[in-house]
C-alpha atoms as a PDB file:
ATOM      1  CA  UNK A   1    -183.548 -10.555 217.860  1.00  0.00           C
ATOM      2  CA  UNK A   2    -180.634  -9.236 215.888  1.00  0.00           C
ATOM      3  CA  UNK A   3    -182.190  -5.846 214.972  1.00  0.00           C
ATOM      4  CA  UNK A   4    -182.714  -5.231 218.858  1.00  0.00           C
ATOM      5  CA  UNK A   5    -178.829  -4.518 219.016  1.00  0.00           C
ATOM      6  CA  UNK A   6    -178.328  -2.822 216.082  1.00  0.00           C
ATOM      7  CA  UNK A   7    -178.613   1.105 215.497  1.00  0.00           C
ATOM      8  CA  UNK A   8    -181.185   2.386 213.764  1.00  0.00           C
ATOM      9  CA  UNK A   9    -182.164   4.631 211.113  1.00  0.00           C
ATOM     10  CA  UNK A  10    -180.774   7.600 211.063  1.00  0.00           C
ATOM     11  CA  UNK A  11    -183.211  10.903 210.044  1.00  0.00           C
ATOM     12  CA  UNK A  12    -180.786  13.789 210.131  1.00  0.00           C
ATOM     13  CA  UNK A  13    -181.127  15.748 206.743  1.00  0.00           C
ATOM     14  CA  UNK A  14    -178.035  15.780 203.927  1.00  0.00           C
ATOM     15  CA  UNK A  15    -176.705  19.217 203.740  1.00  0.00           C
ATOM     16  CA  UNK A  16    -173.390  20.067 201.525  1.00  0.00           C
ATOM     17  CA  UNK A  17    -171.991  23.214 202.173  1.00  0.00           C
ATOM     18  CA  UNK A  18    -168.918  22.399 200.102  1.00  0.00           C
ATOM     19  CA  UNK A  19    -168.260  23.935 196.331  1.00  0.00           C
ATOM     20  CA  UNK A  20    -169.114  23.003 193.268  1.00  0.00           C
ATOM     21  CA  UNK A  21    -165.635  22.214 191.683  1.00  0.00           C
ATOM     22  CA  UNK A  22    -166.265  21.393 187.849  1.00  0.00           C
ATOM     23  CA  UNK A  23    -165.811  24.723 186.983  1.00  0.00           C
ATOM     24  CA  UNK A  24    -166.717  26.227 183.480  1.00  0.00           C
ATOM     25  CA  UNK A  25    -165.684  29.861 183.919  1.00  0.00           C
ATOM     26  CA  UNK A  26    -162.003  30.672 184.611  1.00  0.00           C
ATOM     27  CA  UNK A  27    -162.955  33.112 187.299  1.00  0.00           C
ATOM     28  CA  UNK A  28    -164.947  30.209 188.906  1.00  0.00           C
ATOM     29  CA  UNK A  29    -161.941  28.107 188.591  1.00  0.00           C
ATOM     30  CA  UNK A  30    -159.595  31.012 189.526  1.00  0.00           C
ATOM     31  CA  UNK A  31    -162.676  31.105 192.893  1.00  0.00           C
ATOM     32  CA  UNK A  32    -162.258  27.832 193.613  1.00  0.00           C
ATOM     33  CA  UNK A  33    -158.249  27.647 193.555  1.00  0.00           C
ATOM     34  CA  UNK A  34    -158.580  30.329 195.818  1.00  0.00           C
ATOM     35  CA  UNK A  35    -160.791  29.039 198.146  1.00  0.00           C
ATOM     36  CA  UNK A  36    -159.187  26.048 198.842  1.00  0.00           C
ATOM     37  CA  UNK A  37    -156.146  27.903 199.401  1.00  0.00           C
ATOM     38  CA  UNK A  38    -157.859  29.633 202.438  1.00  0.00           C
ATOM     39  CA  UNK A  39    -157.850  32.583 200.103  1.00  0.00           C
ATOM     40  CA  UNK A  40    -161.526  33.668 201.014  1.00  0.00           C
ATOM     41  CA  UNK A  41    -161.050  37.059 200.009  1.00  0.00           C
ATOM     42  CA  UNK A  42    -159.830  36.750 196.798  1.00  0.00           C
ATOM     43  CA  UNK A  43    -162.415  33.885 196.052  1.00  0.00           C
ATOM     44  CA  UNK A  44    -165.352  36.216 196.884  1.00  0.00           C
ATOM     45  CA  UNK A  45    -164.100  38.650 194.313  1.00  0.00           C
ATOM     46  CA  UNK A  46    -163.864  35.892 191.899  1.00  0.00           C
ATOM     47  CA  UNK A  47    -166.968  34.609 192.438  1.00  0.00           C
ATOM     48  CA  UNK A  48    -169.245  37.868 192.211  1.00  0.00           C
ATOM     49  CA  UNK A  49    -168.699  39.224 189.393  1.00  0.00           C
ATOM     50  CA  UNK A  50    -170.015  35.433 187.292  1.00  0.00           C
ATOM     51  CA  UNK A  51    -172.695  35.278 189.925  1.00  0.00           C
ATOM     52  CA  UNK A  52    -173.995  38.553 189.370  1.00  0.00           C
ATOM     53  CA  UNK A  53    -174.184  37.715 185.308  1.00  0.00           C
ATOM     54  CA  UNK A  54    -175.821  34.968 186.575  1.00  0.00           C
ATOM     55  CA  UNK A  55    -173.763  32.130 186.409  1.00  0.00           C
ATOM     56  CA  UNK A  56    -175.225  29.550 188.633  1.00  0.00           C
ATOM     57  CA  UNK A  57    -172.372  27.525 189.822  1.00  0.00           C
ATOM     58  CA  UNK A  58    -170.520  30.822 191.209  1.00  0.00           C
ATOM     59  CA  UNK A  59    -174.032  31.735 192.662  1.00  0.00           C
ATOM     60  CA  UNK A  60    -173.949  28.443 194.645  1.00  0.00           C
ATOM     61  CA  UNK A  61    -170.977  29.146 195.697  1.00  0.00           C
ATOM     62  CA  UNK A  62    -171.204  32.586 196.937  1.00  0.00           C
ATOM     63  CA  UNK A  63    -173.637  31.100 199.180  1.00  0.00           C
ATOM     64  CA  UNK A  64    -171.703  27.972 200.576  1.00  0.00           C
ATOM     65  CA  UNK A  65    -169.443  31.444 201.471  1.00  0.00           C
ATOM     66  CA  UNK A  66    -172.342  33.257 203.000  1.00  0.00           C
ATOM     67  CA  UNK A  67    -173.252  30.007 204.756  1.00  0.00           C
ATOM     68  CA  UNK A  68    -170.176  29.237 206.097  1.00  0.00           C
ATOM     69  CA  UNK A  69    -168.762  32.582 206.864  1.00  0.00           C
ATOM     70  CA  UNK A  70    -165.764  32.096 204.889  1.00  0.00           C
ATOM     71  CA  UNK A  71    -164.228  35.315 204.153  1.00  0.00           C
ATOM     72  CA  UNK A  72    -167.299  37.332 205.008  1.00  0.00           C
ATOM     73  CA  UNK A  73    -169.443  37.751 207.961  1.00  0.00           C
ATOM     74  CA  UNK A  74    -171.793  34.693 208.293  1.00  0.00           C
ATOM     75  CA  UNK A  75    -175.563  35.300 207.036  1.00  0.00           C
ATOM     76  CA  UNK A  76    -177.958  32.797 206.328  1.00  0.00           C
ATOM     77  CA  UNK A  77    -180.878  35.313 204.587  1.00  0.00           C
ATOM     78  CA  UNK A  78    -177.794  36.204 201.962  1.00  0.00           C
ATOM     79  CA  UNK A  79    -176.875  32.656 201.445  1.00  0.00           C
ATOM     80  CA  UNK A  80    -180.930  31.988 200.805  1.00  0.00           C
ATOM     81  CA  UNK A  81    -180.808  34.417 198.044  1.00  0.00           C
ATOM     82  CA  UNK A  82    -177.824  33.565 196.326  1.00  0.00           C
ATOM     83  CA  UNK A  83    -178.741  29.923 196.780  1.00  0.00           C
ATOM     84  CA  UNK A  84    -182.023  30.407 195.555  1.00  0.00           C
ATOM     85  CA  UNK A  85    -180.372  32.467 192.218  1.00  0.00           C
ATOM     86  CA  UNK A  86    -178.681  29.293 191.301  1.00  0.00           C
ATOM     87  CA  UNK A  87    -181.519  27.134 191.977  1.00  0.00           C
ATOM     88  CA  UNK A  88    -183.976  29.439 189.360  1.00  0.00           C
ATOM     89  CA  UNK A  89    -180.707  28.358 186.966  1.00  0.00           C
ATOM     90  CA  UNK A  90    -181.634  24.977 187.673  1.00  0.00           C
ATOM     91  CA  UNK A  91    -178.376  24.367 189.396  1.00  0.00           C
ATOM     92  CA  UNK A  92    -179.110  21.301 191.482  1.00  0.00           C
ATOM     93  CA  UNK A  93    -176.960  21.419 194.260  1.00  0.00           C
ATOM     94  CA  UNK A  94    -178.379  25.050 195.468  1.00  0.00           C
ATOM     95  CA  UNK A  95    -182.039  23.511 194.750  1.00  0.00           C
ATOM     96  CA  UNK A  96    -180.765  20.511 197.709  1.00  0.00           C
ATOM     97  CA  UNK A  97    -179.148  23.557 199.788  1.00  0.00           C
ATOM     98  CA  UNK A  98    -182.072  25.677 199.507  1.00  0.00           C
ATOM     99  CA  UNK A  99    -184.782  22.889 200.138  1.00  0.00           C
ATOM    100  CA  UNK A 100    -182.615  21.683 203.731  1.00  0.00           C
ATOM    101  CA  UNK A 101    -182.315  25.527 204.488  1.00  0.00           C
ATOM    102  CA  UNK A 102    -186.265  25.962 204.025  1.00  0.00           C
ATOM    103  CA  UNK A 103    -187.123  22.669 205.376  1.00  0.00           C
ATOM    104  CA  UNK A 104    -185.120  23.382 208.849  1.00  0.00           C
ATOM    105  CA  UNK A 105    -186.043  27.174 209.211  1.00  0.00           C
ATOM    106  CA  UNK A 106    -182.716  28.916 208.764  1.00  0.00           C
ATOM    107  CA  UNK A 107    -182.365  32.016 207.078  1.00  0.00           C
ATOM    108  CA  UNK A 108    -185.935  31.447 205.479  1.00  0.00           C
ATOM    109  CA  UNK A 109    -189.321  30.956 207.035  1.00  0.00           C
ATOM    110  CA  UNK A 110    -190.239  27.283 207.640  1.00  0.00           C
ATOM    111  CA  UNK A 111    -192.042  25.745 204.937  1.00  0.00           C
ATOM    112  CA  UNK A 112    -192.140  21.951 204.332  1.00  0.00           C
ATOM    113  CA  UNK A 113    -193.751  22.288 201.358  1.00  0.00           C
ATOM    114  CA  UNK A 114    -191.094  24.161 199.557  1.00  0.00           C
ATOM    115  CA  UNK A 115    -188.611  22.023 201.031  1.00  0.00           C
ATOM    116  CA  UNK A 116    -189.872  19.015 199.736  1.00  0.00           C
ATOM    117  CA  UNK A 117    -191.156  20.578 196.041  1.00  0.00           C
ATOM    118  CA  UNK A 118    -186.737  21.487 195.804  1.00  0.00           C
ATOM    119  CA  UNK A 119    -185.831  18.695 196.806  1.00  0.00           C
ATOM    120  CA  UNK A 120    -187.952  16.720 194.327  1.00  0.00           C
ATOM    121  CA  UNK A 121    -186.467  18.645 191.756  1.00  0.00           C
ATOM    122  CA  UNK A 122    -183.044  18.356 192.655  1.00  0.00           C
ATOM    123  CA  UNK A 123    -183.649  14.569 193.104  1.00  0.00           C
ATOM    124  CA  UNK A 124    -184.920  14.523 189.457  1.00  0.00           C
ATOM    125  CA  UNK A 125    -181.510  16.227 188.503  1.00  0.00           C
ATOM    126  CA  UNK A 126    -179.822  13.217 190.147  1.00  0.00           C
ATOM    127  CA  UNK A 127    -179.278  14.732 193.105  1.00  0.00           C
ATOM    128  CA  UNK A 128    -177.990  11.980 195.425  1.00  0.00           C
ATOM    129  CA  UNK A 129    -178.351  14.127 198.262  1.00  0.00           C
ATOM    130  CA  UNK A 130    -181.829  15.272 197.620  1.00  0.00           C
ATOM    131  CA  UNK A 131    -182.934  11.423 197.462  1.00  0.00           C
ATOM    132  CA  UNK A 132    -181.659  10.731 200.749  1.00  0.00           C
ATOM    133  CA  UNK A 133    -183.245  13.805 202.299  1.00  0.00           C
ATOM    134  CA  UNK A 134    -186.724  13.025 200.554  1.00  0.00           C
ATOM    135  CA  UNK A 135    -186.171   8.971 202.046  1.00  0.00           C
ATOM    136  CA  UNK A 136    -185.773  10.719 205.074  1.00  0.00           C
ATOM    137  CA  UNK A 137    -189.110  12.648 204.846  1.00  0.00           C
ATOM    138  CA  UNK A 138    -191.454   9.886 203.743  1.00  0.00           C
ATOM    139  CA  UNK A 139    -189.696   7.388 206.866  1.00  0.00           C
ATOM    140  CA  UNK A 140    -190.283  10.160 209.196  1.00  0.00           C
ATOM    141  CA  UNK A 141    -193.763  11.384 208.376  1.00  0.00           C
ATOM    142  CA  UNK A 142    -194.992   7.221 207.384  1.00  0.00           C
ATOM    143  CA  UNK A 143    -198.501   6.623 208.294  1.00  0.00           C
ATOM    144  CA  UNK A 144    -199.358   3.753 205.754  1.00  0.00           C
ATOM    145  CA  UNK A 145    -197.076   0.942 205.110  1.00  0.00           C
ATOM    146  CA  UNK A 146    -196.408   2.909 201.041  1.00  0.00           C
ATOM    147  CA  UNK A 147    -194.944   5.799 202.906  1.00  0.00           C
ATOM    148  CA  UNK A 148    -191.771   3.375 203.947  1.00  0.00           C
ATOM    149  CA  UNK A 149    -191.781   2.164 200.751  1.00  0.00           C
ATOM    150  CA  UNK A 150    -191.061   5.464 199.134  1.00  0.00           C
ATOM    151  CA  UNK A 151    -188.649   5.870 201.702  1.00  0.00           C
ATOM    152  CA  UNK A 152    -186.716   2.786 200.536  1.00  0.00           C
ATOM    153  CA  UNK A 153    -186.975   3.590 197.161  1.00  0.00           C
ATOM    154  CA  UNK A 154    -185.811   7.256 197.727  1.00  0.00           C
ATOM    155  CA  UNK A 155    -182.761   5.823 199.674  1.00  0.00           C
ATOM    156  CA  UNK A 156    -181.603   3.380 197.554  1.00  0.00           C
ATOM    157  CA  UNK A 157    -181.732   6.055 194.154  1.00  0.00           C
ATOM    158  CA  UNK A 158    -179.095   7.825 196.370  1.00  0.00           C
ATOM    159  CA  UNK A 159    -177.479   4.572 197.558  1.00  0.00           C
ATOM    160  CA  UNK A 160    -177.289   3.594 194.216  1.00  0.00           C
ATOM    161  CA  UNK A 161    -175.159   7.102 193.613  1.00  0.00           C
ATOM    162  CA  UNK A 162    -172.848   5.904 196.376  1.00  0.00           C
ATOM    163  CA  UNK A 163    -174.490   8.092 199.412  1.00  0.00           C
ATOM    164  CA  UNK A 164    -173.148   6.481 202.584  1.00  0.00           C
ATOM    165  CA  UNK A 165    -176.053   7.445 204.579  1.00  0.00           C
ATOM    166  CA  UNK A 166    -178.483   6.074 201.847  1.00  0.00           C
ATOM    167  CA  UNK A 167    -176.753   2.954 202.272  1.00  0.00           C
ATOM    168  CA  UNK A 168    -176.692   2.727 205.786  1.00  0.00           C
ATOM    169  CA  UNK A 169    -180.915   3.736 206.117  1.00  0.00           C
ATOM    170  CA  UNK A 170    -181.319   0.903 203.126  1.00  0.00           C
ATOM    171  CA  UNK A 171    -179.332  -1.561 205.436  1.00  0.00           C
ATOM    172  CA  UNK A 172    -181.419  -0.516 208.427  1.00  0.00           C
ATOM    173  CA  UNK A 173    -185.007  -1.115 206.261  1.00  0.00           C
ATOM    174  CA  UNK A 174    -183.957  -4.487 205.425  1.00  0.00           C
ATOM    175  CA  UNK A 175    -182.753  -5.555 208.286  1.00  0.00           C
ATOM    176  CA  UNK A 176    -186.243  -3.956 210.195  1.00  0.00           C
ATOM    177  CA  UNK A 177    -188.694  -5.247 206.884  1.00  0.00           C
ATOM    178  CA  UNK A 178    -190.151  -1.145 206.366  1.00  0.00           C
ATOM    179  CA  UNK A 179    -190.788  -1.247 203.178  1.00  0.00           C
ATOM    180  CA  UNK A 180    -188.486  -4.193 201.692  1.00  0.00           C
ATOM    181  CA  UNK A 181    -188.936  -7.620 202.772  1.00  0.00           C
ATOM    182  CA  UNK A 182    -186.701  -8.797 205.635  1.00  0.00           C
ATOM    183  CA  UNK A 183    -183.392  -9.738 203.955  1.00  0.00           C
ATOM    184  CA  UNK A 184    -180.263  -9.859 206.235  1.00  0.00           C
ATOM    185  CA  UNK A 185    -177.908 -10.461 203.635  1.00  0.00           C
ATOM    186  CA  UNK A 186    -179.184  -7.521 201.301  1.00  0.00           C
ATOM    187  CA  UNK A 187    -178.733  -5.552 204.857  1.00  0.00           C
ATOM    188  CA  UNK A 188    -175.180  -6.722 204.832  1.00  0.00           C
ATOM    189  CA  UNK A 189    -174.426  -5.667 201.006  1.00  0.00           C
ATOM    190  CA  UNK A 190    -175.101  -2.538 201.737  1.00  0.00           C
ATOM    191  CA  UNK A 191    -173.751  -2.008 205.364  1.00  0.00           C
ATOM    192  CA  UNK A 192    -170.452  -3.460 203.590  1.00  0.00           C
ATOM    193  CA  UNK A 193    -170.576  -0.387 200.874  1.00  0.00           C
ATOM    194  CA  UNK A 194    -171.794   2.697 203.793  1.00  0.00           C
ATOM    195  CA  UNK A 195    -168.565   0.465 205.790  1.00  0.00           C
ATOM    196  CA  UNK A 196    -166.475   1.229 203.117  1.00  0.00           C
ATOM    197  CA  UNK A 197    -167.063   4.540 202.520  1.00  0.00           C
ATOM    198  CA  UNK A 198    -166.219   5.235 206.588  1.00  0.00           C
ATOM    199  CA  UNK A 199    -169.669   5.527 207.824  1.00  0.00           C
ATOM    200  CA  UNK A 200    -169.171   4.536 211.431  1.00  0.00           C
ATOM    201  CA  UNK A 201    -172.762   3.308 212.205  1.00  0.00           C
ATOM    202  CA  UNK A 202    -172.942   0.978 208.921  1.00  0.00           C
ATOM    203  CA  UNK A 203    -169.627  -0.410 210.338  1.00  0.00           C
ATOM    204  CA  UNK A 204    -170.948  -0.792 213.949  1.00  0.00           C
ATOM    205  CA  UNK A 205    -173.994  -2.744 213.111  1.00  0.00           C
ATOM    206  CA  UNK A 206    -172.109  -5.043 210.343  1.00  0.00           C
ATOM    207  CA  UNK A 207    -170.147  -5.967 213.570  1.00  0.00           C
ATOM    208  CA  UNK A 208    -172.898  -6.975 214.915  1.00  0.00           C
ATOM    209  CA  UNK A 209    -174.589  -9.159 212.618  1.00  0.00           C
ATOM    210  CA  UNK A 210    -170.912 -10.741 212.675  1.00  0.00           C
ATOM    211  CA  UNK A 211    -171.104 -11.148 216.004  1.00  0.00           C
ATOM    212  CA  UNK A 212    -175.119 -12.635 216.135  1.00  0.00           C
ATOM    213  CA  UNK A 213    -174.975 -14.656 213.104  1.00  0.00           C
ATOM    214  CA  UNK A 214    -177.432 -12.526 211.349  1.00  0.00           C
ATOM    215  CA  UNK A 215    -177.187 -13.067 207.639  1.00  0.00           C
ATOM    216  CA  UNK A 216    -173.707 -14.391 207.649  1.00  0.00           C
ATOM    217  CA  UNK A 217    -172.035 -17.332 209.509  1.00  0.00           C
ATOM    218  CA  UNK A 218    -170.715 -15.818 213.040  1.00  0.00           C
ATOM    219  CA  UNK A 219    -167.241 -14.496 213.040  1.00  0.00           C
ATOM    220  CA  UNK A 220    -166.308 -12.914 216.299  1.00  0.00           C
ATOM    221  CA  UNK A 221    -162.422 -11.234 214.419  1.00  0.00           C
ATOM    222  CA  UNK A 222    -164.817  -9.709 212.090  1.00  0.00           C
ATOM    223  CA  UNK A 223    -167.340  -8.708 214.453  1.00  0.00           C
ATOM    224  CA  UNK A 224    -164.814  -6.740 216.696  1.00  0.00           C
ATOM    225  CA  UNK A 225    -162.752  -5.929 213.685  1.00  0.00           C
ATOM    226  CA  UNK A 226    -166.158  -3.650 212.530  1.00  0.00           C
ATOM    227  CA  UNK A 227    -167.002  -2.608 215.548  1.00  0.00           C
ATOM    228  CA  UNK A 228    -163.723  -1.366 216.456  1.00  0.00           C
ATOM    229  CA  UNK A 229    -163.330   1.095 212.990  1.00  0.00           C
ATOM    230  CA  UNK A 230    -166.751   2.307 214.486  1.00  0.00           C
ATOM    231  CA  UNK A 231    -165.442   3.092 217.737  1.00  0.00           C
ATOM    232  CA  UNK A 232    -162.259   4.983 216.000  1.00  0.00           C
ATOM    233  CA  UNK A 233    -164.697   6.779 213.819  1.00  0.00           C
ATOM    234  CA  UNK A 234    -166.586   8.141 216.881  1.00  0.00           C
ATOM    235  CA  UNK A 235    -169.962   5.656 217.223  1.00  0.00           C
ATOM    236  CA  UNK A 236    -170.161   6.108 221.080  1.00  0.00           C
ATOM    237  CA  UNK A 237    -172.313   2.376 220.858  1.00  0.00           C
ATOM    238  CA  UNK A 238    -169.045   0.495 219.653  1.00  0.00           C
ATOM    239  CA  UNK A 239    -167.070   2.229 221.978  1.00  0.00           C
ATOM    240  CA  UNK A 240    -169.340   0.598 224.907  1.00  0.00           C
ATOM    241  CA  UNK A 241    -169.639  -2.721 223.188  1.00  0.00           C
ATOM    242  CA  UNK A 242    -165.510  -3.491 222.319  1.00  0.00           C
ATOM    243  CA  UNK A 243    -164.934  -5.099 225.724  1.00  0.00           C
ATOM    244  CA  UNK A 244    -168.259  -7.106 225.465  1.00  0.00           C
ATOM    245  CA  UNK A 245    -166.711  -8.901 222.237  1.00  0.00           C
ATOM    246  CA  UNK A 246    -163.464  -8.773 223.251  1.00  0.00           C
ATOM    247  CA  UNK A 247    -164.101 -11.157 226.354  1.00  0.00           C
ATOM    248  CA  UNK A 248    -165.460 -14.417 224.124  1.00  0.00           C
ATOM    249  CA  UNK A 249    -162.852 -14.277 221.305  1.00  0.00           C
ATOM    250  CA  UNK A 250    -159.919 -16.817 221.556  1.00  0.00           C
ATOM    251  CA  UNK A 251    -156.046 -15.422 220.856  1.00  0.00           C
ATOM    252  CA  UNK A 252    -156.208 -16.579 217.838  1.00  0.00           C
ATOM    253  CA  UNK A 253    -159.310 -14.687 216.963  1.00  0.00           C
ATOM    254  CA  UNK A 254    -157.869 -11.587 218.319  1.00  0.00           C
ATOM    255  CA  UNK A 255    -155.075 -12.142 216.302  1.00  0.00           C
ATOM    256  CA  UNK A 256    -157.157 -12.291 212.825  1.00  0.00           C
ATOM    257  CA  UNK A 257    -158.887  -8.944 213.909  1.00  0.00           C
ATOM    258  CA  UNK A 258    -155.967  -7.198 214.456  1.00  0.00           C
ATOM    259  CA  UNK A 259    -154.837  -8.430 210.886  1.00  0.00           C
ATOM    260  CA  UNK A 260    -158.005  -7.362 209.697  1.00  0.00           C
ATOM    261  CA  UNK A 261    -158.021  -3.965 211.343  1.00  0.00           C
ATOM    262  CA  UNK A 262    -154.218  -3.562 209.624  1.00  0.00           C
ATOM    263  CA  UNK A 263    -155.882  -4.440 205.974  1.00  0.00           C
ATOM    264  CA  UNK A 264    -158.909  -2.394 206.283  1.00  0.00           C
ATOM    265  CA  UNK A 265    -157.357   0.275 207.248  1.00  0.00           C
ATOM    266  CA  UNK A 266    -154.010   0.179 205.059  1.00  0.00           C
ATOM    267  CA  UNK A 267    -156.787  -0.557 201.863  1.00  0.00           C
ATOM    268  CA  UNK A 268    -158.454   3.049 203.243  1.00  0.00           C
ATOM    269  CA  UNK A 269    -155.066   5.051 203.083  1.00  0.00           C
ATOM    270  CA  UNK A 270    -153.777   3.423 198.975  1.00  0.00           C
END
């Protein structure tokens, strides 16, 4: 069976420590600039003084600082609070922060239930990262057959937002039936959008169904075409697998892949 080769769902946790950037305070702007500039000093000044008068965005960002240990010494209990500042705000992006932080045990006491009750609310923000993490949840924990079902709906709310992980997971349920109905070529649509976002395991197991037939008619060029962005994007499985493709194509199928691999990946640099 196709879904035999193929890699599976994947249940690590979305967590962003990057900054907000629509800025709507000229010291948060003035933060960001600075930031990006490897200026971590001078962003940390900008950013207090709007956090402190509680604007949310430079809260956030204080602790994406705090988090990172960018300009200051690393501390996850002072990221927590000034995460947790900005999510009382209702900024969503420190509610998704604070929820992984909580849900994994760093710098706060473990507590699922927390976890879960920010990332709901982020999620109802349209959090697209909160949705995947919350798909995540309900696959991992499933013991009835609505659990997966949740799951899929969670994942494709973020999907739907253009999360490449979402995308991926969705691909994986309907290639696997949990939750959806067993549909290879919805699998496919959305391995092609995770693929063309970069994610390496969306771009493995499209070369796969390529290679098995699975969905679409079997194209060995496209297959290792696939399977070989995965390798170059670090998917140890297509690294193993290249040679096992490689050895049934023709020359003039390893020709077309190499013109594919040339188009792919000059479309990815325009």
């Amino acid at each position: 069976m196709t879904r035999n080769y193929l890699l599976n769902i994947s249940l690590a946790l979305f967590f962003s420590v990057c900054l907000s950037a629509a800025a709507h305070s000229g010291d948060v702007e003035d933060g960001i600039d600075a930031f990006e500039s490897g200026e971590f000093a001078a962003a940390l000044e900008k950013f207090r003084g709007p956090a402190e008068s509680g604007n949310a965005q430079a809260q956030h960002n204080l602790g994406v600082m705090y988090f990172t240990g960018s300009g200051v010494q690393k501390d996850y209990a002072i990221a927590a609070e000034w995460y947790r500042k900005a999510a009382e705000n209702g900024y969503s992006d420190a509610k998704a922060a604070l929820g992984a932080m909580y849900y994994e045990g760093t710098g706060v006491p473990l507590d699922y239930e927390t976890a879960i009750n920010l990332f709901k609310q982020a999620a109802e923000q349209g959090h697209a990262g909160a949705q995947y993490n919350l798909g995540v949840i309900y696959h991992e924990n499933a013991e009835k057959p609505e659990d997966y079902v949740e799951a899929a709906s969670r994942f494709r709310a973020a999907a739907n937002e253009g999360h490449a992980g979402a995308q991926y997971n969705l691909g994986v349920m309907y290639v696997n039936g949990e939750g959806v109905q067993r549909d290879y070529i919805e699998a496919i649509r959305w391995f092609e959008k995770a693929s063309n976002e970069g994610h390496a395991g969306a771009q493995y197991n499209l070369g796969i169904m390529y290679l098995t037939g699975s969905g679409v008619s079997k194209d060995y060029a496209s297959a290792y075409a696939w399977v070989s962005l995965a390798a170059e994007g670090g998917n140890k499985q297509a690294e193993e697998n290249l040679e096992n493709i490689l050895i049934r194509m023709t020359s003039e199928e390893k020709e077309k892949a190499r013109a594919l691999i040339k188009e792919w990946t000059n479309q990815d640099k325009k």
